[in-house]
C-alpha atoms as a PDB file:
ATOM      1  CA  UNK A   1     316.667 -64.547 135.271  1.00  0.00           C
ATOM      2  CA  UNK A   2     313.690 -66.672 135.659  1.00  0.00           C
ATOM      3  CA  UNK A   3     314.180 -67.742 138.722  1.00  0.00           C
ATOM      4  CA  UNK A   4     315.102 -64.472 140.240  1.00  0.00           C
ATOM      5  CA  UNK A   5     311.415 -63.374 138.918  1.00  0.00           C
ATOM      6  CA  UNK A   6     310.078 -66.477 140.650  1.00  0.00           C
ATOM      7  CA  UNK A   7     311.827 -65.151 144.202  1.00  0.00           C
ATOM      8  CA  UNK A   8     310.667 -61.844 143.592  1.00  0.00           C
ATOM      9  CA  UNK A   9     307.433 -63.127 143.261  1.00  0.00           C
ATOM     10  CA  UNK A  10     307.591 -65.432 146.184  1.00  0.00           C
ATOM     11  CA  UNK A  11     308.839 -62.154 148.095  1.00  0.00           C
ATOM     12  CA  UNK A  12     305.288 -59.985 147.071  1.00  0.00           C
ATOM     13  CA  UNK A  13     303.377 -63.230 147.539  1.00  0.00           C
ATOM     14  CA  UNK A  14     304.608 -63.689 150.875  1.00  0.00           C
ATOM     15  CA  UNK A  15     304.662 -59.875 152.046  1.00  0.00           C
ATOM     16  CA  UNK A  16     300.798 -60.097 151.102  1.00  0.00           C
ATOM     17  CA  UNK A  17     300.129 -63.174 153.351  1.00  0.00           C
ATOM     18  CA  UNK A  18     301.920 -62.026 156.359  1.00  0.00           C
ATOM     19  CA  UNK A  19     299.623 -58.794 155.674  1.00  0.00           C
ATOM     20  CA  UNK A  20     296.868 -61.141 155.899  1.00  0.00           C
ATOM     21  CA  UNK A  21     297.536 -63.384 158.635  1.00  0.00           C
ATOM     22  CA  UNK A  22     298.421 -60.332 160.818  1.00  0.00           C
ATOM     23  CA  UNK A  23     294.986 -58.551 160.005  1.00  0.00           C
ATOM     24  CA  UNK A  24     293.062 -62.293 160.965  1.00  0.00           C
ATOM     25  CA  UNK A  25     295.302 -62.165 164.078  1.00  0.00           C
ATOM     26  CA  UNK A  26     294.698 -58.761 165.410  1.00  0.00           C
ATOM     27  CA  UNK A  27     290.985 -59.183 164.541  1.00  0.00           C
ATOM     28  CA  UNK A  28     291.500 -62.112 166.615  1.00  0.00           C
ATOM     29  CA  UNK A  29     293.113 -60.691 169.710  1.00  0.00           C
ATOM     30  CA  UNK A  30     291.101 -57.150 169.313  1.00  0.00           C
ATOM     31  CA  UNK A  31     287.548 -59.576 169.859  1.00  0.00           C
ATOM     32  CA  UNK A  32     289.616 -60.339 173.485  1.00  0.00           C
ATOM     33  CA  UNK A  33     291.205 -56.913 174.187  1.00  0.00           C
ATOM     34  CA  UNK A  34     289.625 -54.044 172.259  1.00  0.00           C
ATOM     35  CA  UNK A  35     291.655 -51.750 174.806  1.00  0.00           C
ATOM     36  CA  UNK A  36     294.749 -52.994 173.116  1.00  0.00           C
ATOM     37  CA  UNK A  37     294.082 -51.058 170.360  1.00  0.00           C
ATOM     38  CA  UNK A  38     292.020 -48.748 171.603  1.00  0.00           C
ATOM     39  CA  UNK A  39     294.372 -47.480 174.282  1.00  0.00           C
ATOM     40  CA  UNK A  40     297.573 -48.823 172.336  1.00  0.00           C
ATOM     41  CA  UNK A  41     298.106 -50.052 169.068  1.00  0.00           C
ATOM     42  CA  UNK A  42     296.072 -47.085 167.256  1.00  0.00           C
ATOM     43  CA  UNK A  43     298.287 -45.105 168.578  1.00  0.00           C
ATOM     44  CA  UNK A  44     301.252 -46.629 168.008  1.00  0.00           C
ATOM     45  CA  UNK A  45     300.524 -46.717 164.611  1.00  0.00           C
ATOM     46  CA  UNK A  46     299.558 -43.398 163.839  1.00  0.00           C
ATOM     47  CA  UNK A  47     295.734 -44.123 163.521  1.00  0.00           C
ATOM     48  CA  UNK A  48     294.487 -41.988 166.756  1.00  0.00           C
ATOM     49  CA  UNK A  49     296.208 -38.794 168.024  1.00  0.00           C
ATOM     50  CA  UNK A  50     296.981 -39.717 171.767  1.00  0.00           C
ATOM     51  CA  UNK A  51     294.138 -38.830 174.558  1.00  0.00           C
ATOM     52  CA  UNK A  52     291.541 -39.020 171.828  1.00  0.00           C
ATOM     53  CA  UNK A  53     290.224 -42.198 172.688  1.00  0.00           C
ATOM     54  CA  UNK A  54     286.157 -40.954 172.402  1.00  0.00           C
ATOM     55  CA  UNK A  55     284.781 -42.728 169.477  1.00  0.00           C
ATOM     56  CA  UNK A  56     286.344 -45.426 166.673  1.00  0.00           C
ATOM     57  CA  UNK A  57     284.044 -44.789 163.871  1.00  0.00           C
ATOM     58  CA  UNK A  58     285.386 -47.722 162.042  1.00  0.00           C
ATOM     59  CA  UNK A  59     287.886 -49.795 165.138  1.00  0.00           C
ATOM     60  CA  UNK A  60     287.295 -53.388 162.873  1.00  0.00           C
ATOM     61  CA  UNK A  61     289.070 -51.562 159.902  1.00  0.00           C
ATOM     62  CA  UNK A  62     291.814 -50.012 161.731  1.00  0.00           C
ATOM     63  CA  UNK A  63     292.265 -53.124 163.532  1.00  0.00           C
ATOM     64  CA  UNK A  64     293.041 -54.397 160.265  1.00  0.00           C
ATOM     65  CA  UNK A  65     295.573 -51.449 159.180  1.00  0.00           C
ATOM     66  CA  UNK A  66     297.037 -52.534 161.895  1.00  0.00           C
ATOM     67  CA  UNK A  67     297.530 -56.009 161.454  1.00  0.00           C
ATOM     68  CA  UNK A  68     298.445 -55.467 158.231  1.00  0.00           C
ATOM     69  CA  UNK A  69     301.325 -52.724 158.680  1.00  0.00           C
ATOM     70  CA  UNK A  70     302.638 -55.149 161.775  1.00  0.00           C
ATOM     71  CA  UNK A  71     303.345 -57.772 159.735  1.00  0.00           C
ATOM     72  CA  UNK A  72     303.779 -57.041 155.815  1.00  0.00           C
ATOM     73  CA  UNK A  73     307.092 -56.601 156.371  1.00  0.00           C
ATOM     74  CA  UNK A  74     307.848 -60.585 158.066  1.00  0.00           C
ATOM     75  CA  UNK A  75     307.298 -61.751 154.282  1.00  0.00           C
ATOM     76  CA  UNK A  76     310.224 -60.218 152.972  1.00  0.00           C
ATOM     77  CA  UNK A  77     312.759 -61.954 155.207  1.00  0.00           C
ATOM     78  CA  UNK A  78     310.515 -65.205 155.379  1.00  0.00           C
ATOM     79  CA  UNK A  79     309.673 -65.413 151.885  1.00  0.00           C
ATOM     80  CA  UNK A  80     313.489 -64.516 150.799  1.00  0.00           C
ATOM     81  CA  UNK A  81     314.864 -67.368 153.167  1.00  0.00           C
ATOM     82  CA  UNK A  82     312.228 -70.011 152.012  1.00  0.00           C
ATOM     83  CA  UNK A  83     312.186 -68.914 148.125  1.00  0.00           C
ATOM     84  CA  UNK A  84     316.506 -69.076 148.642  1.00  0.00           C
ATOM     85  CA  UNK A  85     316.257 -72.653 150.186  1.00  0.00           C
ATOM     86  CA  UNK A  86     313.392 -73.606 147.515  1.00  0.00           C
ATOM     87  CA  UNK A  87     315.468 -72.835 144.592  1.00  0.00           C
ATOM     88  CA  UNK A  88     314.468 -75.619 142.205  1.00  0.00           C
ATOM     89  CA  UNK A  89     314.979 -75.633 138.262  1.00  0.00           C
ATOM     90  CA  UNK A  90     310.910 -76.127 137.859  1.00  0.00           C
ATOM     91  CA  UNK A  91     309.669 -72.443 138.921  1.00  0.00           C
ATOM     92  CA  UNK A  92     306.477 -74.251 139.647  1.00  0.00           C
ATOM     93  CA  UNK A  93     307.711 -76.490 142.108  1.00  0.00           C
ATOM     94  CA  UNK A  94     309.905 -73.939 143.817  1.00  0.00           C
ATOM     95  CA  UNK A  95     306.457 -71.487 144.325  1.00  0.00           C
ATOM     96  CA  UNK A  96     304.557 -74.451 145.128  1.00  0.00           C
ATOM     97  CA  UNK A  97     306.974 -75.907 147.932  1.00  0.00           C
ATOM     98  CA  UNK A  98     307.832 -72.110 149.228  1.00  0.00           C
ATOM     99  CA  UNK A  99     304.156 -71.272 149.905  1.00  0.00           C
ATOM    100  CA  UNK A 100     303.457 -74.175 151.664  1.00  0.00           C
ATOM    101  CA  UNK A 101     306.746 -73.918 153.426  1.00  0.00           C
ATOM    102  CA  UNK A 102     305.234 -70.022 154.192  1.00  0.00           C
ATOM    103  CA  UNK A 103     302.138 -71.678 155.596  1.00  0.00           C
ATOM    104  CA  UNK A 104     303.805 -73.787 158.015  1.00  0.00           C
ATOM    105  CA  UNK A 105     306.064 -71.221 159.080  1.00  0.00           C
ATOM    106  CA  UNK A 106     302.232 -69.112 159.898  1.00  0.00           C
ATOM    107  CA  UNK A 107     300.896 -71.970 161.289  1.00  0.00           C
ATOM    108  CA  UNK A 108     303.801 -72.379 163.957  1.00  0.00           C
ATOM    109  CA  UNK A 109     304.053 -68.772 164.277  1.00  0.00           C
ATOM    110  CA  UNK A 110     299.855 -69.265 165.155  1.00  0.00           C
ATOM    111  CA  UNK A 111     300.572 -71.627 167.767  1.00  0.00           C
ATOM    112  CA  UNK A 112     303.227 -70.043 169.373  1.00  0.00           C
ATOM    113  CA  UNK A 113     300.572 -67.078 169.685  1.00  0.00           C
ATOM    114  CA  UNK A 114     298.224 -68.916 171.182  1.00  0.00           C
ATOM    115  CA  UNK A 115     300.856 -70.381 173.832  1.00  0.00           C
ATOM    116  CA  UNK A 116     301.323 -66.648 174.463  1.00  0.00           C
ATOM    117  CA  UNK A 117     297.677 -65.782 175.102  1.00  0.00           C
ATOM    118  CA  UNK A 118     297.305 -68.677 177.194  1.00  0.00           C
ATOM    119  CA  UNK A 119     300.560 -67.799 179.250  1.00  0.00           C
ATOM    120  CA  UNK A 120     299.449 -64.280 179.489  1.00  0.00           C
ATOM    121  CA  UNK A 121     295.982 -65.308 180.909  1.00  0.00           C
ATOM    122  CA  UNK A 122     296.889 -67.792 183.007  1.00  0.00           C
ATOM    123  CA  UNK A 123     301.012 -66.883 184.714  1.00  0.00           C
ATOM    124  CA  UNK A 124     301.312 -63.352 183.447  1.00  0.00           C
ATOM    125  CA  UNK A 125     298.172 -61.286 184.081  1.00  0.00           C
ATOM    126  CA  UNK A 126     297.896 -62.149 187.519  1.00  0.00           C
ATOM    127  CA  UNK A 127     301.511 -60.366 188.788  1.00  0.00           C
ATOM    128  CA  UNK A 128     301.212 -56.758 189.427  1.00  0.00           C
ATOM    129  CA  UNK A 129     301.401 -53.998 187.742  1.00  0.00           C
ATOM    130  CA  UNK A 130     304.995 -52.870 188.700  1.00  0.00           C
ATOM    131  CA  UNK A 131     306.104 -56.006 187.057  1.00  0.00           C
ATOM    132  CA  UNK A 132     305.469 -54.555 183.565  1.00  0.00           C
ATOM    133  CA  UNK A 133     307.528 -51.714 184.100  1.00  0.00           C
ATOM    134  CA  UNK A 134     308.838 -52.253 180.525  1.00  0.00           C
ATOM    135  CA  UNK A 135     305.768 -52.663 179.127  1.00  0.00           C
ATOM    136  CA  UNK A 136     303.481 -49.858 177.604  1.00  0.00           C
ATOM    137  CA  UNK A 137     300.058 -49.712 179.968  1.00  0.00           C
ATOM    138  CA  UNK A 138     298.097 -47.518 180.198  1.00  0.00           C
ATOM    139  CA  UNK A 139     296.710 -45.518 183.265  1.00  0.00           C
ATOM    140  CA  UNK A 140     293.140 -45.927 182.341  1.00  0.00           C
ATOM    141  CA  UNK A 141     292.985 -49.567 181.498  1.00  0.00           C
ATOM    142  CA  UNK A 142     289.726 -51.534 182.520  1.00  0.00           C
ATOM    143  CA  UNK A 143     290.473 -54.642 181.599  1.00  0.00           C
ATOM    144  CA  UNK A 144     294.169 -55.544 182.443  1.00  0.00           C
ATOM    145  CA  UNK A 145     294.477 -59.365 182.622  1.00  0.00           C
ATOM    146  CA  UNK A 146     293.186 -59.480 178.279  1.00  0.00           C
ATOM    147  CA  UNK A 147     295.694 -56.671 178.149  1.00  0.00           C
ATOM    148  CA  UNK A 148     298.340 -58.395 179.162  1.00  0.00           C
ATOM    149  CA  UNK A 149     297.243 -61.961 177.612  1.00  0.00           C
ATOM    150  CA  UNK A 150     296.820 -60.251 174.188  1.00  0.00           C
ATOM    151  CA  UNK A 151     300.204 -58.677 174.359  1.00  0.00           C
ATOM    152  CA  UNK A 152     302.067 -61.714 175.351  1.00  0.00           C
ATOM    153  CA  UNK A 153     300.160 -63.268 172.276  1.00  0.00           C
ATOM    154  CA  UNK A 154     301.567 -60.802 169.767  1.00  0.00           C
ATOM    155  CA  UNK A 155     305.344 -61.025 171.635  1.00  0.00           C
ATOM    156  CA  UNK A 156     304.789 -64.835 171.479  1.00  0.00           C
ATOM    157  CA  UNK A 157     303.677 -64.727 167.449  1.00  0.00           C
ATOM    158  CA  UNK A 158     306.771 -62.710 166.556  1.00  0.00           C
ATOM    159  CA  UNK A 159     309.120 -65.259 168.451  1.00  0.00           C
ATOM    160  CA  UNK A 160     306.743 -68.163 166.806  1.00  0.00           C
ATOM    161  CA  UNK A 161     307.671 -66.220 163.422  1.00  0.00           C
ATOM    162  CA  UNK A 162     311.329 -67.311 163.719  1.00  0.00           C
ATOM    163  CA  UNK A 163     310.168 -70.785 165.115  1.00  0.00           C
ATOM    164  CA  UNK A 164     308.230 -71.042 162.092  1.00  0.00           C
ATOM    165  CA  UNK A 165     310.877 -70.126 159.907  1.00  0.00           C
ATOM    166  CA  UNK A 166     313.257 -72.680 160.965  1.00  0.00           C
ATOM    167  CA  UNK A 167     310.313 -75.124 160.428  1.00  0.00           C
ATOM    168  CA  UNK A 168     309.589 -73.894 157.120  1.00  0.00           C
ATOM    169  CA  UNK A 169     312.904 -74.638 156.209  1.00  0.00           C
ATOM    170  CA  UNK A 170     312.714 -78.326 157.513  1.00  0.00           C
ATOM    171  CA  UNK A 171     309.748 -78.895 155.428  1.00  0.00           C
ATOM    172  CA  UNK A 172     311.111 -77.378 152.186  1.00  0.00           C
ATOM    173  CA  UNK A 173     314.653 -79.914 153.126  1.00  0.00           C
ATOM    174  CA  UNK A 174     311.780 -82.401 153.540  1.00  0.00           C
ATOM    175  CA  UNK A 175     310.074 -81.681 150.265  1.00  0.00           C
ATOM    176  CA  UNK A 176     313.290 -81.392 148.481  1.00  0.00           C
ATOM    177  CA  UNK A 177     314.537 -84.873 149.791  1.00  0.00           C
ATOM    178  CA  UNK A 178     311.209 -86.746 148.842  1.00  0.00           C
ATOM    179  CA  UNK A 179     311.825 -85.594 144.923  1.00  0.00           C
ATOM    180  CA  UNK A 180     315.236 -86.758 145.158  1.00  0.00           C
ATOM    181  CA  UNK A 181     313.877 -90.297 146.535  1.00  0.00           C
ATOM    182  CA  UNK A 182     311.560 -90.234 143.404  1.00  0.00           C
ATOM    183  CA  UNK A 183     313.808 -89.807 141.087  1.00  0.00           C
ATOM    184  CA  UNK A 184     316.506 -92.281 142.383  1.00  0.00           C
ATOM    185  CA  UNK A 185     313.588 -94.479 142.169  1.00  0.00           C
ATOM    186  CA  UNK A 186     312.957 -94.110 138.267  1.00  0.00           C
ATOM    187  CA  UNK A 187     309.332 -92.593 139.410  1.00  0.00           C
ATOM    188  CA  UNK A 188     308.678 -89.454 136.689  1.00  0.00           C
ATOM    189  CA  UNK A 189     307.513 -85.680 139.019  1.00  0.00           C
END
């Protein structure tokens, strides 16, 4: 019973960091494209009826609704995979090792973001328009080229998500095999 506490716990926890990281990432990509939210993701998400794009009172705080509501819901199948492969009989240990496998999981899914951004600027944002036929832009977009580089970022981040994942599971193996190591060696964890 304990330790299905502990995964349930693992499961908030990491629901509440993927909340964060996605409101540090949009704040991120909103200081290179504010017309991605703007003309885009406030819509999307219900924060802006459509055509009233006048005036964001507060556009920094529903940048980070946003984030938040884009990602909350990566921790539950990240957390559940990571707190199921970190099962460990000290509860300590297995929160300890799945966080930290959560933060490398982030940390790929970061860089695989930024790979997107710079793709976007740099090979994407420089075809024409017809080519994103199956992409959402609008009409009255100024800037196009941080457009497109901020929404290959976010494309990139989710597809960096599953990279992650697969590394967060390498380091918890990782983790896991080290203790084993220490205790065939006779040294006390």
């Amino acid at each position: 019973m304990k330790k299905l506490l502990t995964l349930i716990g693992i499961i908030v926890g990491g629901c509440l960091v993927a909340g964060l990281y996605g409101i540090l990432h949009d704040q991120l990509t909103y200081t290179i494209s504010p017309e991605y939210y703007t003309k885009f993701k406030f819509y999307q998400f219900g924060l802006m009826d459509e055509g009233n794009e006048a005036i964001f009172e507060f556009p920094r705080l529903q940048v980070s609704i946003v984030g938040f509501m884009a990602t909350w819901w990566m921790g539950i199948p990240i957390a559940t995979v990571l707190g199921l492969f970190s099962l460990h009989s000290d509860r300590r240990f297995m929160i300890e090792i799945a966080m930290k496998a959560f933060i490398v999981t982030m940390m790929i899914a970061f860089l695989s973001g930024l790979y997107g951004l710079y793709h976007g600027f740099t090979h994407l944002a420089d075809q024409p328009r017809e080519n994103f036929h199956r992409w959402f832009i609008p009409d009255n977009l100024i800037d196009f080229k941080s457009f497109i580089a901020v929404g290959s970022m976010h494309n990139e981040s989710y597809i960096g998500g599953l990279y992650g994942l697969l590394g967060g599971i390498a380091y918890v193996g990782w983790r896991k095999g080290m203790l084993k190591l220490k205790q065939r060696k006779g040294v006390r964890v």
